[in-house]
N, C-alpha and C. Protein backbone atom coordinates (compact mmCIF):
# COMPACT_ATOMS: atom_id res chain seq x y z
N UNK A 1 -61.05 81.57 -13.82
CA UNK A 1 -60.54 81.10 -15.10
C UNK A 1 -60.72 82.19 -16.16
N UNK A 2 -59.74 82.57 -16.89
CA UNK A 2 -59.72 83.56 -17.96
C UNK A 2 -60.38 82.88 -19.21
N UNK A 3 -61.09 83.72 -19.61
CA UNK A 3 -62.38 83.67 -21.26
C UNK A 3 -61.00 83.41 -21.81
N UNK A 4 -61.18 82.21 -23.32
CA UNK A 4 -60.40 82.60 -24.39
C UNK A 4 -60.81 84.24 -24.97
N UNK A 5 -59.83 84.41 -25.10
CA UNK A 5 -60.37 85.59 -26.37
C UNK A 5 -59.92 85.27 -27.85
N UNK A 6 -60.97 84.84 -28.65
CA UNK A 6 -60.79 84.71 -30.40
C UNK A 6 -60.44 85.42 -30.86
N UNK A 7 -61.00 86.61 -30.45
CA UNK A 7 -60.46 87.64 -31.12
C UNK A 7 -59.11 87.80 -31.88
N UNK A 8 -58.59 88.37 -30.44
CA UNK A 8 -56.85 88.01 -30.44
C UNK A 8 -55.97 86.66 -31.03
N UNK A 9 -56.95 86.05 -31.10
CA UNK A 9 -56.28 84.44 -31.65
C UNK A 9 -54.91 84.60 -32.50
N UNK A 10 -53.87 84.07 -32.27
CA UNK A 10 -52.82 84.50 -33.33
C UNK A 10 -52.81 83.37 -34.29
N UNK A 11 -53.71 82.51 -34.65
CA UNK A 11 -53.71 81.68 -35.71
C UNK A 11 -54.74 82.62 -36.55
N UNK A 12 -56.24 82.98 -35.56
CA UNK A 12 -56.89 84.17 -36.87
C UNK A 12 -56.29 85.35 -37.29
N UNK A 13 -55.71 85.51 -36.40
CA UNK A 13 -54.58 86.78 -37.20
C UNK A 13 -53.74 86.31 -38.43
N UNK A 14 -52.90 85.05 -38.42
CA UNK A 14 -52.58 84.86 -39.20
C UNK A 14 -53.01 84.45 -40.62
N UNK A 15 -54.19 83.85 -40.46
CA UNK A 15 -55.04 83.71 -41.74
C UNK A 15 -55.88 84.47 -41.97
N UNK A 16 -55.89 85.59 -41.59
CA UNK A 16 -56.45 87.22 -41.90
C UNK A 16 -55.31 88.19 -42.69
N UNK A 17 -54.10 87.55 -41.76
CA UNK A 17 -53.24 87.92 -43.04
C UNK A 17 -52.57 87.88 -44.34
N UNK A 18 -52.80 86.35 -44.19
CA UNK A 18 -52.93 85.62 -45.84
C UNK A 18 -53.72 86.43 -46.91
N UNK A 19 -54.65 87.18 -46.83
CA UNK A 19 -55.73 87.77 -47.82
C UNK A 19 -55.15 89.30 -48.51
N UNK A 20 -55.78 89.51 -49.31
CA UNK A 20 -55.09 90.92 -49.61
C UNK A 20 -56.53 91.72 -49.38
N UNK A 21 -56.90 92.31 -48.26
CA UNK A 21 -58.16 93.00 -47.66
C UNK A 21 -58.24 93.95 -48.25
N UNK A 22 -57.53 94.95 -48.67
CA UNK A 22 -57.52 96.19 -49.30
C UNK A 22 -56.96 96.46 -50.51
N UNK A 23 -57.08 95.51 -51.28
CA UNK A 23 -57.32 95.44 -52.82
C UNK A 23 -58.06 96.44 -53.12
N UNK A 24 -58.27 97.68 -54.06
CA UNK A 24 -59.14 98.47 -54.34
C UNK A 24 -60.25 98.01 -55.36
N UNK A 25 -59.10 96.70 -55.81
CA UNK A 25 -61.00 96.17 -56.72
C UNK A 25 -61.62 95.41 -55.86
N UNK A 26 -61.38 94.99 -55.34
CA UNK A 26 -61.93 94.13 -54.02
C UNK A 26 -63.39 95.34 -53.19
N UNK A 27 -62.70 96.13 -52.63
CA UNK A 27 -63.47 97.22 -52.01
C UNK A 27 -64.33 97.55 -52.97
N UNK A 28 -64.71 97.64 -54.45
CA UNK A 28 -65.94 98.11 -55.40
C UNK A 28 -66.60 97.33 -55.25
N UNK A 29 -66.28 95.94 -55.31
CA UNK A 29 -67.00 94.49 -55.32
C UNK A 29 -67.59 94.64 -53.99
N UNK A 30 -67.21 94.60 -52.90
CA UNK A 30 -67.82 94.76 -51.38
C UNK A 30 -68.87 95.79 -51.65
N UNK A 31 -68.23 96.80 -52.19
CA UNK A 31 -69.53 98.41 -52.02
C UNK A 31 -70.91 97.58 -52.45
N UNK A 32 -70.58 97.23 -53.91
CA UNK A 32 -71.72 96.54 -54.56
C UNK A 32 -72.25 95.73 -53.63
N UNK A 33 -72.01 94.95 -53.01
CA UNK A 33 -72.68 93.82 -52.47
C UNK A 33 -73.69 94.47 -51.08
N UNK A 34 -72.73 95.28 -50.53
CA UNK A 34 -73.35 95.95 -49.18
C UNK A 34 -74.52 96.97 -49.93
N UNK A 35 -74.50 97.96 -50.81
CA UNK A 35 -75.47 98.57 -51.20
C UNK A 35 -76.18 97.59 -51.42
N UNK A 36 -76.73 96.32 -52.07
CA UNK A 36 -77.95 95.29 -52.27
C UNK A 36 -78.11 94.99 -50.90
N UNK A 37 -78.08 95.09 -50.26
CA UNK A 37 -77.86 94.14 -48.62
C UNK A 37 -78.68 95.28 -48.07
N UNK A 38 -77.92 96.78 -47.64
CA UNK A 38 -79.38 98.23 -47.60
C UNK A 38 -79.80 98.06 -48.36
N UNK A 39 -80.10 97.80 -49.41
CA UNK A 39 -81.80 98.56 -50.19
C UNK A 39 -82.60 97.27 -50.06
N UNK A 40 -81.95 96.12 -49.64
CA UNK A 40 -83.02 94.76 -49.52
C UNK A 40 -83.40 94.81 -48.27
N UNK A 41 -82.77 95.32 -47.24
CA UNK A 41 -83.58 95.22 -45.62
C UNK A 41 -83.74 97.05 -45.36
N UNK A 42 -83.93 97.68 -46.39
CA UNK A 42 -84.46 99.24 -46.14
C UNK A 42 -83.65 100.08 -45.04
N UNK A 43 -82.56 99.56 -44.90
CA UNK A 43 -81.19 100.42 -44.32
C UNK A 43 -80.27 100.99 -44.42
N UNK A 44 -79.96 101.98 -43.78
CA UNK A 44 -78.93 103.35 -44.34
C UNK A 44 -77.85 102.74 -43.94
N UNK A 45 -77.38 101.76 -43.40
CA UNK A 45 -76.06 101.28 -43.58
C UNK A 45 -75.52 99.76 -43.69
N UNK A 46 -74.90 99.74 -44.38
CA UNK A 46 -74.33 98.22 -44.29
C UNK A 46 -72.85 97.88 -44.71
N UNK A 47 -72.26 97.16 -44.13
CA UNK A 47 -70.60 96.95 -44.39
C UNK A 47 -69.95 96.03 -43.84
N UNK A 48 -68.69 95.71 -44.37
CA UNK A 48 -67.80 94.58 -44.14
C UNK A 48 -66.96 95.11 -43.87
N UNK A 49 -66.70 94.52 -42.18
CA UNK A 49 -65.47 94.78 -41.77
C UNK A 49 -64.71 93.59 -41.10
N UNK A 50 -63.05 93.39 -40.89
CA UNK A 50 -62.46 93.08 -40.61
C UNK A 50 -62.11 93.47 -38.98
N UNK A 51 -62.31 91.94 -38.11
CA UNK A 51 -62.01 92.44 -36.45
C UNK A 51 -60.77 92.22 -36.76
N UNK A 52 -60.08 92.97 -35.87
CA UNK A 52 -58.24 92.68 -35.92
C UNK A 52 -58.24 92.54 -34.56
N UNK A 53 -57.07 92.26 -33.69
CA UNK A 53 -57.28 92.23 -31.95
C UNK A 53 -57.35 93.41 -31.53
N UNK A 54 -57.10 94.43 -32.10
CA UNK A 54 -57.33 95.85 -30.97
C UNK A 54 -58.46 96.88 -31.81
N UNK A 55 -59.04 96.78 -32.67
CA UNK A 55 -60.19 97.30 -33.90
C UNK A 55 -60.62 96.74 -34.92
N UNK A 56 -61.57 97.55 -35.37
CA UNK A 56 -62.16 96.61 -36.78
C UNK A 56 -61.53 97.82 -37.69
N UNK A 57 -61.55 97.43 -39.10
CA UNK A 57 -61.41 97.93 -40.57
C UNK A 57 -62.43 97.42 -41.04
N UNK A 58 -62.81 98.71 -41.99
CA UNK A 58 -63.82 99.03 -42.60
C UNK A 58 -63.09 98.78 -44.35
N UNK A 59 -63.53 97.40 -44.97
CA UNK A 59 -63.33 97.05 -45.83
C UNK A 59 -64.50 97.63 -47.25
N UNK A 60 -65.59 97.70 -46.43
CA UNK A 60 -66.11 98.54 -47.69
C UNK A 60 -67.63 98.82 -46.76
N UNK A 61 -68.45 100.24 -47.61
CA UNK A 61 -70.11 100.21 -47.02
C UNK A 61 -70.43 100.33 -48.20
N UNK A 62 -71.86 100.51 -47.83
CA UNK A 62 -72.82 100.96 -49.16
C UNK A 62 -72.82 102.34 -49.68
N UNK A 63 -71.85 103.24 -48.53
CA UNK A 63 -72.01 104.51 -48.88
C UNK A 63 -70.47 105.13 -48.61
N UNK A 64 -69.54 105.16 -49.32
CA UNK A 64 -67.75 104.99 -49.43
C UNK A 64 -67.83 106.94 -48.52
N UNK A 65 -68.44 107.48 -48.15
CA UNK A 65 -68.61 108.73 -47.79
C UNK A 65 -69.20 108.64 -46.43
N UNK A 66 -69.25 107.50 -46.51
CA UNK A 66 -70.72 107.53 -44.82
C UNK A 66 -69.25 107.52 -43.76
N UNK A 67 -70.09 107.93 -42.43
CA UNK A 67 -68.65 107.96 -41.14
C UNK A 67 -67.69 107.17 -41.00
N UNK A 68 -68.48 105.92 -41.13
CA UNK A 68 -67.94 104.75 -40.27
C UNK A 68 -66.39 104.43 -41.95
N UNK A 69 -66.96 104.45 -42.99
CA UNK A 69 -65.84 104.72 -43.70
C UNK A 69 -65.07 106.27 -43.92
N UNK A 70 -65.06 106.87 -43.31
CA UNK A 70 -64.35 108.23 -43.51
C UNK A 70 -63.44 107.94 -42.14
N UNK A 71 -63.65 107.11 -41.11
CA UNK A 71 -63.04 107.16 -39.83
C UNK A 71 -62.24 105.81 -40.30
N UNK A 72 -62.51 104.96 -41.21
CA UNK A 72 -62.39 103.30 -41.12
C UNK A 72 -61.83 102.29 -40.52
N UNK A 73 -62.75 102.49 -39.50
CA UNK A 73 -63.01 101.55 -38.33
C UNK A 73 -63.57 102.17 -36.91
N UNK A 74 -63.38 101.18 -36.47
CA UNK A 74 -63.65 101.27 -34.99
C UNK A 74 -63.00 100.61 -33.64
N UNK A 75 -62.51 101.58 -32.42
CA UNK A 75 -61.69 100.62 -31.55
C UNK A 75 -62.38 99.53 -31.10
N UNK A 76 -61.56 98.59 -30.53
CA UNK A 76 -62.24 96.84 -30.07
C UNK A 76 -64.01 97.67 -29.32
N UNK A 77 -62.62 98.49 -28.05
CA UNK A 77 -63.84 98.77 -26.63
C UNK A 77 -65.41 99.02 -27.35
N UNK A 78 -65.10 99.83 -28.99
CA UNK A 78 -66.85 100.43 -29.47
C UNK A 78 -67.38 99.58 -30.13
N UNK A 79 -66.59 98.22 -30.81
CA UNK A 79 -66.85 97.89 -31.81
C UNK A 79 -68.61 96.40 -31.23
N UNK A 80 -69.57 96.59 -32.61
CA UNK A 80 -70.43 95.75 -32.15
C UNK A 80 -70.00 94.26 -32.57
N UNK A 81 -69.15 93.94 -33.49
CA UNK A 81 -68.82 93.51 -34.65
C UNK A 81 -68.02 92.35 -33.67
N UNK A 82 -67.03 93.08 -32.82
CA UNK A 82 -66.36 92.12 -31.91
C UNK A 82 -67.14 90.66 -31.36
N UNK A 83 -68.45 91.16 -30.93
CA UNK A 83 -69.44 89.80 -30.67
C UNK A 83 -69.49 88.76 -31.48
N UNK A 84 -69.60 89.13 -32.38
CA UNK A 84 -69.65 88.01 -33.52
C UNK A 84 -68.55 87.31 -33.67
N UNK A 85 -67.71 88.04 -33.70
CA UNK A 85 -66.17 87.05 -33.99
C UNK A 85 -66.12 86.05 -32.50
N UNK A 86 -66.63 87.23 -31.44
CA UNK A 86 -65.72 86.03 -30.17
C UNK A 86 -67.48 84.96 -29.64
N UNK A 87 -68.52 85.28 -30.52
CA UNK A 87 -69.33 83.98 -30.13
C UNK A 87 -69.63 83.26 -31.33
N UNK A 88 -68.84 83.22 -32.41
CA UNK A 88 -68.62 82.69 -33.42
C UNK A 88 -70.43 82.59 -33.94
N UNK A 89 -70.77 83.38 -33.85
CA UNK A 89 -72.28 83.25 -34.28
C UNK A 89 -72.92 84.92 -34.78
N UNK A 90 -74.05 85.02 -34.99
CA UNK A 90 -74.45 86.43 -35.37
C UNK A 90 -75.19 87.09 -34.26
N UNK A 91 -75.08 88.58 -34.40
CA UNK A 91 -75.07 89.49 -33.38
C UNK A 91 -76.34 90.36 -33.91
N UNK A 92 -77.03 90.49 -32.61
CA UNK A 92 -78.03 91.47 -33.11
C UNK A 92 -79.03 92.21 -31.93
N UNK A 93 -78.90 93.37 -31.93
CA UNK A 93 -79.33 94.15 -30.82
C UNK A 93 -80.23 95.24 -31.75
N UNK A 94 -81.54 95.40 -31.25
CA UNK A 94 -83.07 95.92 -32.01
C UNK A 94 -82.27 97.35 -30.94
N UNK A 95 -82.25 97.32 -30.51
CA UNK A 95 -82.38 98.89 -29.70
C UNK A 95 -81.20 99.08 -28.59
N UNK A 96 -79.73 99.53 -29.04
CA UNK A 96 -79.17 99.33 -28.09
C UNK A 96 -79.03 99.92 -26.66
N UNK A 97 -79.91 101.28 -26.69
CA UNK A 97 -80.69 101.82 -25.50
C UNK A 97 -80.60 100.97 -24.62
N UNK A 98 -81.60 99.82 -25.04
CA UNK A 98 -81.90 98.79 -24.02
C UNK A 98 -81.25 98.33 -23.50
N UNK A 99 -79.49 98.44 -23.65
CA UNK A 99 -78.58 97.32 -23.07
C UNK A 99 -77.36 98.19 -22.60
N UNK A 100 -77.65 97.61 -21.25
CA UNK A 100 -76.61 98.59 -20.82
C UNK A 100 -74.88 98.28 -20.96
N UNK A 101 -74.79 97.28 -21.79
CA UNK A 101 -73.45 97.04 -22.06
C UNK A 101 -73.07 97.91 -23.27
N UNK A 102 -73.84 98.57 -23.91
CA UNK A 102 -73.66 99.20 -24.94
C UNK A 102 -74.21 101.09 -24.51
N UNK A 103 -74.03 100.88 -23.49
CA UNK A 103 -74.92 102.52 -23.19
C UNK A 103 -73.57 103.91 -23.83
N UNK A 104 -72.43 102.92 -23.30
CA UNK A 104 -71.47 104.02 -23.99
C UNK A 104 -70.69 103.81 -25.00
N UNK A 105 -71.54 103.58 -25.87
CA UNK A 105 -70.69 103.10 -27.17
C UNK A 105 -71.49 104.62 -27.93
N UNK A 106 -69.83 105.05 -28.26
CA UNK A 106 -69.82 106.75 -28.99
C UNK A 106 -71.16 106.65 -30.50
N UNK A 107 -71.21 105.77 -31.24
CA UNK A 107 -71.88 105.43 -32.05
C UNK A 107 -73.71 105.99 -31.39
N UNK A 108 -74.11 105.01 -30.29
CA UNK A 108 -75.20 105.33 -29.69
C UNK A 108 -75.57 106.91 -29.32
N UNK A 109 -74.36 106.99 -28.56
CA UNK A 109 -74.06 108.64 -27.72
C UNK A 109 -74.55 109.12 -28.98
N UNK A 110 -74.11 109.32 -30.11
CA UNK A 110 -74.12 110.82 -31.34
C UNK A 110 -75.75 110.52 -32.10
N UNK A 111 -76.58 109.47 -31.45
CA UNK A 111 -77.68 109.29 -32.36
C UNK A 111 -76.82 108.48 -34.22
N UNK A 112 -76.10 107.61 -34.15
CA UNK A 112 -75.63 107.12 -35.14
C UNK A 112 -76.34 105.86 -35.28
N UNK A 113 -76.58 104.72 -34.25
CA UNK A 113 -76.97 103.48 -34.20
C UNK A 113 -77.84 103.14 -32.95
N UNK A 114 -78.59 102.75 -33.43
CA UNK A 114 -79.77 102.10 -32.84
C UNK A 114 -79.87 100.61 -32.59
N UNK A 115 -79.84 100.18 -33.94
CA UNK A 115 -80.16 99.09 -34.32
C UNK A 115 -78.78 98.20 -35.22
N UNK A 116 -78.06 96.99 -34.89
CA UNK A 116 -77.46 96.23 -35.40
C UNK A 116 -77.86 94.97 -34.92
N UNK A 117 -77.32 94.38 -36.95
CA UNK A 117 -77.36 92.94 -36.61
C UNK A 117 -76.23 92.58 -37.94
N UNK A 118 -75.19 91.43 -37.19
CA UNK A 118 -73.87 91.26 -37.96
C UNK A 118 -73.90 89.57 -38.31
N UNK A 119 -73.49 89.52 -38.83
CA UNK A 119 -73.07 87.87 -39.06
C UNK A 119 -71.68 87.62 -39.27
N UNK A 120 -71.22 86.32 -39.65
CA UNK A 120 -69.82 86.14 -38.90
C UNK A 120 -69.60 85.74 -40.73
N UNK A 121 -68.43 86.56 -41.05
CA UNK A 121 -67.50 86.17 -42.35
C UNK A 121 -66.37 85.12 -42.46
N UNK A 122 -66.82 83.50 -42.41
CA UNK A 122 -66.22 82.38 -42.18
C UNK A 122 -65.32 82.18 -43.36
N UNK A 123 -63.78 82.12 -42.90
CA UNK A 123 -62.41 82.10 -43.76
C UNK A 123 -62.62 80.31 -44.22
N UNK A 124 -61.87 80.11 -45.08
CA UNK A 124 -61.97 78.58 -45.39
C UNK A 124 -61.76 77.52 -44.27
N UNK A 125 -60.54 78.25 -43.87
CA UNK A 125 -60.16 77.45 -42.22
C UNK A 125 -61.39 77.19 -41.15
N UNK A 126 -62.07 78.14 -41.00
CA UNK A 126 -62.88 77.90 -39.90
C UNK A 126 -62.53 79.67 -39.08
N UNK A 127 -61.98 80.23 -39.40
CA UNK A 127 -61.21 81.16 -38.59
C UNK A 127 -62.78 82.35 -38.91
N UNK A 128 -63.09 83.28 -38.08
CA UNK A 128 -63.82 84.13 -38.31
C UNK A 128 -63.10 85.67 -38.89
N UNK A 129 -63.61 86.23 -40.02
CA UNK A 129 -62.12 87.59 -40.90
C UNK A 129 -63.24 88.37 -39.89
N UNK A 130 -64.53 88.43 -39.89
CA UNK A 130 -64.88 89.64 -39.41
C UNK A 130 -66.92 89.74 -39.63
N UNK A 131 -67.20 90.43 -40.09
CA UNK A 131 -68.70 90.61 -40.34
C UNK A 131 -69.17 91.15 -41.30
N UNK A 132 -70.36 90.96 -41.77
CA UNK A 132 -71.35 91.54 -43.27
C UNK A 132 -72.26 92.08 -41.66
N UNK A 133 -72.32 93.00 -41.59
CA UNK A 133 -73.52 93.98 -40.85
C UNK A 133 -74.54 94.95 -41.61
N UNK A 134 -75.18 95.15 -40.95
CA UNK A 134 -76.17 96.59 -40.81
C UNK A 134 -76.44 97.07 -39.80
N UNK A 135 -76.50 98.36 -40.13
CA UNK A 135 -77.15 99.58 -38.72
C UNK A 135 -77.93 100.34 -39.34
N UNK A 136 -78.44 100.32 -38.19
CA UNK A 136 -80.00 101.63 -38.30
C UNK A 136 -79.74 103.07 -37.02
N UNK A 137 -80.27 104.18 -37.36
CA UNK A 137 -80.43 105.21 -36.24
C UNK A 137 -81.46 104.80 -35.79
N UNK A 138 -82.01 104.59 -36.23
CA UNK A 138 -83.47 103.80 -35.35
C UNK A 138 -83.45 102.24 -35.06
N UNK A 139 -84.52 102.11 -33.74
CA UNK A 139 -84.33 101.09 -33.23
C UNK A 139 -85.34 99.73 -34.04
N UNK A 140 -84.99 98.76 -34.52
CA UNK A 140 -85.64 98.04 -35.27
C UNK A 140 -85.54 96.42 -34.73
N UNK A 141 -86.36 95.60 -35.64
CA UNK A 141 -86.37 94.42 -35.11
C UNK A 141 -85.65 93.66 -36.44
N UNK A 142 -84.73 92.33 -35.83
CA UNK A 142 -84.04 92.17 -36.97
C UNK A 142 -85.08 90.28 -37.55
N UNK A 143 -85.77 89.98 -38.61
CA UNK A 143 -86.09 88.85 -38.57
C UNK A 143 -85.24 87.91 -39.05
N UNK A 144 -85.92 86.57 -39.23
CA UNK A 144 -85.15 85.07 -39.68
C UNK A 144 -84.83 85.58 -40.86
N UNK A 145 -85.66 86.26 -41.97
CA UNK A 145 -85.40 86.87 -43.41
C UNK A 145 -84.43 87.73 -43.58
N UNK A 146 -83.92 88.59 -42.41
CA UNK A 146 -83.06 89.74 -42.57
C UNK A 146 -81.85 89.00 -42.10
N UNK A 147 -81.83 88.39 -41.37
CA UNK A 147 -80.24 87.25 -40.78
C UNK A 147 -79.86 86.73 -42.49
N UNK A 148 -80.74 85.37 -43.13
CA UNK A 148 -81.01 85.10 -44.07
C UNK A 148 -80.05 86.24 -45.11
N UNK A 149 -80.47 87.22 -45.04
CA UNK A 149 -80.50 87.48 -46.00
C UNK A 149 -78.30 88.06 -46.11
N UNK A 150 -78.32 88.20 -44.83
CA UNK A 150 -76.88 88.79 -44.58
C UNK A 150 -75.82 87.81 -44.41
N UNK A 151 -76.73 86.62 -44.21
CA UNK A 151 -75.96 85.29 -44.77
C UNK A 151 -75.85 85.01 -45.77
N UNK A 152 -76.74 85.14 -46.90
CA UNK A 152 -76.34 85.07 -47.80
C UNK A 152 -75.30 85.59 -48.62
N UNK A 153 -75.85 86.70 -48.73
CA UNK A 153 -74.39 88.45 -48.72
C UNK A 153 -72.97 87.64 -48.37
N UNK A 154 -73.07 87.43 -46.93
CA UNK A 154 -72.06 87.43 -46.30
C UNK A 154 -70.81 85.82 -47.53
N UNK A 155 -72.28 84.98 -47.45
CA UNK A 155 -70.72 84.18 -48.44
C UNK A 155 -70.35 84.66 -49.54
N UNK A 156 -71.32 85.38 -50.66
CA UNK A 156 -70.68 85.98 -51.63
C UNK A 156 -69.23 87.02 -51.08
N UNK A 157 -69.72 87.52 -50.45
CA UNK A 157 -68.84 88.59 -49.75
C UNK A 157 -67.13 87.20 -49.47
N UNK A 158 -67.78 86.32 -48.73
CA UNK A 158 -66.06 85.07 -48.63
C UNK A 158 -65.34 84.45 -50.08
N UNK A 159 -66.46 84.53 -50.90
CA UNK A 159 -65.98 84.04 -52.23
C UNK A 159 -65.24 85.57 -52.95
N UNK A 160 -65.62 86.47 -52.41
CA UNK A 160 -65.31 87.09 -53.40
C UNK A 160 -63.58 88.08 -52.64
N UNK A 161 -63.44 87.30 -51.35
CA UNK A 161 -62.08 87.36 -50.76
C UNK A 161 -61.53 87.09 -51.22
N UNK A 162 -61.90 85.45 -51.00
CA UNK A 162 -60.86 84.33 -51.20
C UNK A 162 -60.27 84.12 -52.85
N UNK A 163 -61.04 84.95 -53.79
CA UNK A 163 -60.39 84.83 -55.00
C UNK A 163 -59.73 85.83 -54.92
N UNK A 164 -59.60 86.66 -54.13
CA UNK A 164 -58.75 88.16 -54.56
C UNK A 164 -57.45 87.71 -53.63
């Protein structure tokens, strides 16, 4: 029996496309929010991105210069972000060393990421747009306070879509 894949869903596609994602005032408002999100869990990265079915977009980080926005995005095969959308829940791997489903993800390979943990950016519908994350080069542990806290983020981050 074949997995659904959410991902691909063509109803979340379609109410992913309802939004205007790349509003440039939109993207200042995101920066802001993701810079409080690193300096509250002491991490060099954090950002909102959009899963689409074949990559994510990089809607905004804390640092508009850092890789992951100079490249903006990532294909499905690298992306960590994908988990979250297709187990409709939050994602989080302390050391991805440890897992060999992630051994070749280019991110790991270059010493970029260690450590992620994402939560799921819930559209009004129910539909998942994508994730409020963080990454670390180092390998870390993520707690109930640091989820917490990217949940929280994360709805300001839906309110501040859904009005744009």
């Amino acid at each position: 029996m074949e997995q659904h894949d959410a991902v691909a869903n063509l109803d979340r596609m379609r109410a992913i496309a309802a939004y205007d994602l790349f509003d440039p005032g939109l993207a200042g408002e995101l920066r802001s929010i993701c810079r409080r999100t690193a300096d509250r869990l002491g991490l060099p990265l954090a950002a909102v991105q959009v899963v689409l079915d074949g990559a994510t977009a990089v809607l905004a980080t804390n640092d508009e210069n850092d890789l992951l926005t100079t490249m903006g995005g990532a294909p499905r095969e690298h992306s960590l972000c994908v988990n979250v959308v297709q187990d409709r829940a939050p994602y989080v791997v302390e050391d991805l060393a440890d897992h060999p489903e992630h051994a070749d993800n280019p991110g790991l390979l270059l010493g970029l990421i260690r450590a992620y943990a994402g939560v799921p950016l819930v559209l009004p519908g129910g539909e998942i747009l994508g994730t409020h994350c963080v990454m670390s080069p180092q390998p870390r542990p993520f707690g109930h306070a640091d989820l917490a806290e990217l949940r929280t983020a994360a709805d300001e981050i839906l309110r501040l879509i859904v009005r744009h």
